[in-house]
Protein backbone atom coordinates (compact mmCIF):
# COMPACT_ATOMS: atom_id res chain seq x y z
CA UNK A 1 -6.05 -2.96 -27.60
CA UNK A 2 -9.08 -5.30 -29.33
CA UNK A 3 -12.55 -5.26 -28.57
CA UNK A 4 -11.58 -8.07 -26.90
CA UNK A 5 -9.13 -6.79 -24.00
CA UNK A 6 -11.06 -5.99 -20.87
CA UNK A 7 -8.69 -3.89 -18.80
CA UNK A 8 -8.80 -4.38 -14.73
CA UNK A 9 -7.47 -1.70 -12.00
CA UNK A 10 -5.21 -3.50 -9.94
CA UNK A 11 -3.03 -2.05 -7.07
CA UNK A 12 0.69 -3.18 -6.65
CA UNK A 13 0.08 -4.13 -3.15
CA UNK A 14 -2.90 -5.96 -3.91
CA UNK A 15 -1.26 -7.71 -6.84
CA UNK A 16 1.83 -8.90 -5.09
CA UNK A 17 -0.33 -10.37 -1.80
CA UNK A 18 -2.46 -12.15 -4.09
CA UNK A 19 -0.03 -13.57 -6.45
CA UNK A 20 3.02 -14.16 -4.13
CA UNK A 21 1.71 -14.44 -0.46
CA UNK A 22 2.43 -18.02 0.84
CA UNK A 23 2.39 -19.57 4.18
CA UNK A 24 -0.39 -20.39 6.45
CA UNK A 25 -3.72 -18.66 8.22
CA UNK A 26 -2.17 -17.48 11.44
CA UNK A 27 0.15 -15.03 12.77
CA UNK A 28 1.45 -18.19 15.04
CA UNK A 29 1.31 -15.48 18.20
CA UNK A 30 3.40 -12.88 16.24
CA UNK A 31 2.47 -9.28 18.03
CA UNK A 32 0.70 -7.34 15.59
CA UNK A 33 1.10 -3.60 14.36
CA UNK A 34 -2.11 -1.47 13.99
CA UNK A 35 -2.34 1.08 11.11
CA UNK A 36 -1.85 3.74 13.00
CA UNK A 37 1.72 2.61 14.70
CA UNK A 38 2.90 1.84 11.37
CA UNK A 39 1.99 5.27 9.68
CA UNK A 40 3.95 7.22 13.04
CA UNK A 41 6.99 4.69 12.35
CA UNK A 42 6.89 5.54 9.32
CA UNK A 43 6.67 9.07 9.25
CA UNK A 44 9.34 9.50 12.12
CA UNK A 45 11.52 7.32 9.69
CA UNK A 46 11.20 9.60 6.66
CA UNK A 47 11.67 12.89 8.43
CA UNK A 48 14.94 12.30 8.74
CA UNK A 49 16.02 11.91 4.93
CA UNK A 50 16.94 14.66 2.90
CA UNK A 51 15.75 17.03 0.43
CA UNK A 52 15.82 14.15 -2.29
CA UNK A 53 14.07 11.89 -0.78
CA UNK A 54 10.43 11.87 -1.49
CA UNK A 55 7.59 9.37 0.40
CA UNK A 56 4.10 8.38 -1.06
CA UNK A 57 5.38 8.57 -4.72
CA UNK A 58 2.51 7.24 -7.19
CA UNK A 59 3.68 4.81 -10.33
CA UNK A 60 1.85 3.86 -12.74
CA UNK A 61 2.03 0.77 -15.05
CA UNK A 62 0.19 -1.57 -17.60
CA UNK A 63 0.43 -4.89 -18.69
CA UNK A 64 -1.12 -6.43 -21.49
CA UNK A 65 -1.75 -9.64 -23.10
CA UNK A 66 -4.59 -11.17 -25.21
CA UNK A 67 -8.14 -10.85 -23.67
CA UNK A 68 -6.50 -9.26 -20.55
CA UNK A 69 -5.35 -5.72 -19.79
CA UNK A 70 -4.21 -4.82 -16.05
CA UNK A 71 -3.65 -0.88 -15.12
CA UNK A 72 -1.34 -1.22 -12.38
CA UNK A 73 -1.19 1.38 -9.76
CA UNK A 74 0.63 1.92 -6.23
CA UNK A 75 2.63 4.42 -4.18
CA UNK A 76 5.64 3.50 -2.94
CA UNK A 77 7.01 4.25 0.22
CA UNK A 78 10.07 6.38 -0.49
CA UNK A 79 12.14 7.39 -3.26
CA UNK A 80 15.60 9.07 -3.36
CA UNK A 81 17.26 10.34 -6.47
CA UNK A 82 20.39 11.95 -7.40
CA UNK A 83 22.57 12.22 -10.62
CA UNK A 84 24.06 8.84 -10.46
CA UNK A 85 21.07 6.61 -9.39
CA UNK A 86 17.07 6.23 -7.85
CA UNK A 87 16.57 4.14 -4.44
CA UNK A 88 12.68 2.81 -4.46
CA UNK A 89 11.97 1.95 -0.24
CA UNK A 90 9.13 -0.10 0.49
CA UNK A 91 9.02 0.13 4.51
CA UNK A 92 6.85 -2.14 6.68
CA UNK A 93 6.62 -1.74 10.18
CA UNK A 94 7.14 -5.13 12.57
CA UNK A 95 6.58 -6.17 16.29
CA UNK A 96 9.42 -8.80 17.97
CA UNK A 97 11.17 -11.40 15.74
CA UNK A 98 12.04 -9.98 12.15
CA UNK A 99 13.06 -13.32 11.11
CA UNK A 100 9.58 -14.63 11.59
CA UNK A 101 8.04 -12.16 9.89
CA UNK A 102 10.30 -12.45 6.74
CA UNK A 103 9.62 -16.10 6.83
CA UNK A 104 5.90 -15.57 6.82
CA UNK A 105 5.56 -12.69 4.70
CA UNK A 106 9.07 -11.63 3.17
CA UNK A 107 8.33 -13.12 -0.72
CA UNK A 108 4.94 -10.78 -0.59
CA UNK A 109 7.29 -8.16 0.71
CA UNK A 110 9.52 -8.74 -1.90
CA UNK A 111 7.20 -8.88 -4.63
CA UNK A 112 5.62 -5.67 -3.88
CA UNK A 113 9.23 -3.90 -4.47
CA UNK A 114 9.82 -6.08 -7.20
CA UNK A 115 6.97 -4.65 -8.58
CA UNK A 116 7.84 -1.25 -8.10
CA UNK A 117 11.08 -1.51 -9.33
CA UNK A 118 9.27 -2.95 -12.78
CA UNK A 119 6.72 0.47 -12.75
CA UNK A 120 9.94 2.54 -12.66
CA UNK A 121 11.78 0.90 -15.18
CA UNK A 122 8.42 0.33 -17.73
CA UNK A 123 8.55 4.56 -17.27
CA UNK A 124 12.05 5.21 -17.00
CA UNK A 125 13.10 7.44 -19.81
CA UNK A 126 15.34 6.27 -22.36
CA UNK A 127 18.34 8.24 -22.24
CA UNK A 128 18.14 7.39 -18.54
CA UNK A 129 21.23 5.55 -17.52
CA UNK A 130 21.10 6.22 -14.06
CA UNK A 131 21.13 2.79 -11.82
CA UNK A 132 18.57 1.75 -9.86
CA UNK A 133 18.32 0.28 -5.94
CA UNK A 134 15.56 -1.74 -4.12
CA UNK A 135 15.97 -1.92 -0.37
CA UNK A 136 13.51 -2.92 1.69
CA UNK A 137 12.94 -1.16 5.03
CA UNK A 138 11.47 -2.99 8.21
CA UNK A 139 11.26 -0.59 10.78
CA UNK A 140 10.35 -1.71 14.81
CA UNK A 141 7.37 -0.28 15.84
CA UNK A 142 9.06 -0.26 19.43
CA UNK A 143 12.13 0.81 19.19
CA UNK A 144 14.58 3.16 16.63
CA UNK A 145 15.65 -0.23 15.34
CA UNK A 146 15.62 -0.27 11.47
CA UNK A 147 16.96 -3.12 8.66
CA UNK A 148 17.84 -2.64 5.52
CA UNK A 149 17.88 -5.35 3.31
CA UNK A 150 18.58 -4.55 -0.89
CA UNK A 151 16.88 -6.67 -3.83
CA UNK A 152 19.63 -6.89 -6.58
CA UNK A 153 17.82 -7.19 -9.61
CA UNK A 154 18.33 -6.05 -13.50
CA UNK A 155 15.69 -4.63 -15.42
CA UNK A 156 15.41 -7.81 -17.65
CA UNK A 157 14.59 -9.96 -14.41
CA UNK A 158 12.44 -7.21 -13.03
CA UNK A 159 10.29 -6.76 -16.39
CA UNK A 160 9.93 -11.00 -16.70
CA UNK A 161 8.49 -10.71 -12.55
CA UNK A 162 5.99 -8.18 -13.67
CA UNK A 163 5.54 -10.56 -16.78
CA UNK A 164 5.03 -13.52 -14.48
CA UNK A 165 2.89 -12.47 -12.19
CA UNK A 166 0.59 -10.23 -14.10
CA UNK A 167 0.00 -13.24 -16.14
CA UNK A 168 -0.94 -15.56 -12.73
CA UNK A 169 -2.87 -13.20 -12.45
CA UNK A 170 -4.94 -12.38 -15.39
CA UNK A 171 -5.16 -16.51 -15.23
CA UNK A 172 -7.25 -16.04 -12.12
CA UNK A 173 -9.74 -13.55 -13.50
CA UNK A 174 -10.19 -15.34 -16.85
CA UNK A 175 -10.60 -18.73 -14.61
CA UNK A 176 -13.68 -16.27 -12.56
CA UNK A 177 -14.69 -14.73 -15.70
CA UNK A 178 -15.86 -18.32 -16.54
CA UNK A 179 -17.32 -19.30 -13.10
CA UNK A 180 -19.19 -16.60 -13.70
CA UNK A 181 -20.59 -17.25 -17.04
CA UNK A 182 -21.19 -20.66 -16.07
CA UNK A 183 -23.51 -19.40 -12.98
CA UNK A 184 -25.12 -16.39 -14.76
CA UNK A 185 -26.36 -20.01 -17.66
CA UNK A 186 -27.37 -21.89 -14.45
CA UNK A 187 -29.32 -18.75 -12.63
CA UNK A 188 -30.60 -17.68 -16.13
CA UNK A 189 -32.28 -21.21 -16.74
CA UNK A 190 -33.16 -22.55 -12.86
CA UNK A 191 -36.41 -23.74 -12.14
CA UNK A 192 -37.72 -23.03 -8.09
CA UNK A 193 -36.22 -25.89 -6.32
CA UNK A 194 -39.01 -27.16 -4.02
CA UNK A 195 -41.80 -27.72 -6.92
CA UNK A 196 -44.65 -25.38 -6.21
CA UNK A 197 -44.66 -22.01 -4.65
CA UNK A 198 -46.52 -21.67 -0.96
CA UNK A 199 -48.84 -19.51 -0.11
CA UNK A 200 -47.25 -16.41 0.43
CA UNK A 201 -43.64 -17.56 -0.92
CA UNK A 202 -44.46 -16.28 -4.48
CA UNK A 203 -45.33 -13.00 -3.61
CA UNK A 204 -42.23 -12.22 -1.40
CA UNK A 205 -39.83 -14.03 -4.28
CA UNK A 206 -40.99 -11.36 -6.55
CA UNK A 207 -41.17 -8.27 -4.45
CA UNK A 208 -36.98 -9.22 -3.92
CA UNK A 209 -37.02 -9.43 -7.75
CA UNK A 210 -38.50 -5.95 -7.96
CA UNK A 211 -36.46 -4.33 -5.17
CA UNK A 212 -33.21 -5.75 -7.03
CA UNK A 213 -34.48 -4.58 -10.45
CA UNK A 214 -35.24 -0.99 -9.21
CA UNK A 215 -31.88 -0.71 -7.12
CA UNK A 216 -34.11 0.27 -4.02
CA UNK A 217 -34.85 -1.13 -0.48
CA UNK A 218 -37.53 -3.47 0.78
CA UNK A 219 -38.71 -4.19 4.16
CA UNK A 220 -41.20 -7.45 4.52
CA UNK A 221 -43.06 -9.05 7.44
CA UNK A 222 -43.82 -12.74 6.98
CA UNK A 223 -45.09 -15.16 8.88
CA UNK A 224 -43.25 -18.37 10.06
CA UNK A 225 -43.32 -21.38 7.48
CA UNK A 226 -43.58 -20.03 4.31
CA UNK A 227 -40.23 -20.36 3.29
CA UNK A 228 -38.88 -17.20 3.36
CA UNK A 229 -34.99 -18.13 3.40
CA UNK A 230 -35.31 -20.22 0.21
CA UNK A 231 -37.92 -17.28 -1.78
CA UNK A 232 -35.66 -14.60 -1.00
CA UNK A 233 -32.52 -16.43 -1.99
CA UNK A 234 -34.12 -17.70 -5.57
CA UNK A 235 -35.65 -14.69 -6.02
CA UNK A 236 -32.46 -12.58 -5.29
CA UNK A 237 -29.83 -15.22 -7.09
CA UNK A 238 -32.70 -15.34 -10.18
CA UNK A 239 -31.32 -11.95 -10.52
CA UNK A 240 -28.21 -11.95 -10.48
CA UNK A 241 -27.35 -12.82 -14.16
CA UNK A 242 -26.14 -9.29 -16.26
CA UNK A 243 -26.02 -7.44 -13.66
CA UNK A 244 -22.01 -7.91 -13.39
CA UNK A 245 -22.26 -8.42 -9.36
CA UNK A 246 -19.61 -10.85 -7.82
CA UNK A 247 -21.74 -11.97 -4.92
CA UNK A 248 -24.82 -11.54 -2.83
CA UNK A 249 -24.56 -11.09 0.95
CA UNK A 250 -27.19 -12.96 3.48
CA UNK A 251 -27.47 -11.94 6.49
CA UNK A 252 -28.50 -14.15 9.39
CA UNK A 253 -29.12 -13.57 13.58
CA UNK A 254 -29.06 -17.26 14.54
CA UNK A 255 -26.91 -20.37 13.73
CA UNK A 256 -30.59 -22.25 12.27
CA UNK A 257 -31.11 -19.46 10.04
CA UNK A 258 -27.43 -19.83 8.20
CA UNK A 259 -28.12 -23.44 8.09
CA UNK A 260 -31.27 -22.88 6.10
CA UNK A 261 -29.36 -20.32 3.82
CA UNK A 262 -26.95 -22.82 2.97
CA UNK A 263 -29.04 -25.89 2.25
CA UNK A 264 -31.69 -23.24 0.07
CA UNK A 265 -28.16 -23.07 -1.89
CA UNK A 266 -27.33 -26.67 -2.06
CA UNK A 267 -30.96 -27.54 -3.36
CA UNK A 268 -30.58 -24.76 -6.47
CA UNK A 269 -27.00 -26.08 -6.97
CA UNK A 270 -26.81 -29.74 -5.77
CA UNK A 271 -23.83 -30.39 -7.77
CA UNK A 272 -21.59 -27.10 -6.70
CA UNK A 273 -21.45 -27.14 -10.31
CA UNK A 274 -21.69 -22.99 -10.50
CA UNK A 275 -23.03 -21.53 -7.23
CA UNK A 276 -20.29 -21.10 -4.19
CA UNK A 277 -20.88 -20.74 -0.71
CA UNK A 278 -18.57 -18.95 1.36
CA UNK A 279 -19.91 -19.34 5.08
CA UNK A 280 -18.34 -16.14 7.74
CA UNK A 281 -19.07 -16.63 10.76
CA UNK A 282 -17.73 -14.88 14.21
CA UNK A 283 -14.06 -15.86 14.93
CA UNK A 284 -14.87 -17.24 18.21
CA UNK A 285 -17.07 -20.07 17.11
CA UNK A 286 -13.98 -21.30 14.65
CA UNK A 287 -10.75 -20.61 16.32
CA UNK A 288 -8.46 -23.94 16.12
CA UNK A 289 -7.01 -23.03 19.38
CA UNK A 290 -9.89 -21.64 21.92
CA UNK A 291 -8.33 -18.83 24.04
């Protein structure tokens, strides 16, 4: 590996959502599954394989190309062996129609065994000829109900899906890598946005400075009209550059108070050329069907 290579930590669930996932925003009224009914499922399912059958097994992978090295990690759900072949299990538990979900969420699903089934063969030894099975396992979270569905796929098309998707992937983070150096030049170099300073405004913009700088906490008391929304947010964004952080989080009680967040951002970036906004705000106030 170069000097060049930067290597990322990357789960196999995490990889296959991101890379694979399709459809749209909402569940559509689909009756969800909490964590905690899909671990019992689960469990109850895998008590009742044999003494070759082994759940939560870890694999480990790598992929590497050019300025980009991913360490690939995940556990996957089940795994049976015997003398004559392995059977990886990824098992997801579901709530009324099956054929819904696989619409929504069966390539993800797929892709995460896929994925597996790459791990295993990249590790496999080499005087192992034994053959390998995918099968997916949905299992009701209502019922003893359980489908079995098997992924046919040869270790030449499983190593070019790891090959494909790592590299969609490594894509993304050179495509942020560059957002990000492109925002670090803008932060590095930006001038305060409304002119001069107000009374007051300076001071607080570089107490946030300090409190950033020395990693500790600061609690300040201002009075209305000094601009507090647009100090702290230069000051804090002003720091930002070499210190390898993703994103700032601000915090707002009130509706007005996001609104001057996101115009303090607009005014240091009135192009969107390098700063992005993401606004959250509580799911009530944007659900596209009320109720």
């Amino acid at each position: 590996m170069s000097d060049a290579t930067r290597s990322f930590a990357v789960s196999v669930g995490h990889l296959a959502q991101f890379v694979h996932r399709g459809g749209d925003i909402g569940p559509r009224g689909t009756p969800s599954v909490t964590a905690l009914e899909g671990l019992r499922r689960q469990q109850h399912a895998q008590r009742g394989e044999g003494a070759r059958y082994r759940s939560e097994v870890r694999l480990l992978g790598a992929w590497t190309d050019g300025e980009v090295r991913l360490e690939i990690a995940g556990r996957v759900d089940g795994l049976h062996e015997d003398e004559q072949g392995v059977r990886l299990e990824e098992m997801k538990t579901h709530r009324g129609d099956l054929g819904a979900l696989r619409l929504r969420e069966g390539p993800a699903h797929d892709a995460q065994l896929r994925l597996y089934g790459a791990l295993w063969e990249q590790a496999r030894a080499a005087d192992d000829a034994r053959s390998l099975t995918l099968e997916l396992v949905y299992l009701d979270a209502d019922t003893e109900a359980c489908t079995r569905q098997t992924l046919a796929q040869t270790p030449a098309a499983l190593a070019a899906f790891l090959d494909e998707t790592c590299r969609a992937y490594a894509a993304w983070l050179c495509a942020e890598r560059a957002r990000r150096a492109r925002r670090d030049a803008l932060l590095a170099e930006l001038a305060f946005p409304a002119g001069g300073f107000r009374p007051g405004q300076r001071t607080l913009a570089r107490q946030v400075w300090r409190t950033l700088t020395e990693q500790g906490v600061l609690l300040a008391q201002a009075p209305t009209g000094i601009g507090k929304t647009l100090g702290v947010l230069y000051a804090a964004l002003r720091r930002l550059p070499g210190q390898e952080t993703e994103r700032l989080m601000y915090l707002t009680p009130r509706g007005s108070a996001r609104a001057l967040a996101l115009d303090a951002v607009r005014r240091m970036d009135p192009d969107a050329s390098a700063l992005r906004a993401v606004e959250l705000v509580a799911r009530e106030r944007i659900c596209p069907w009320p109720g």
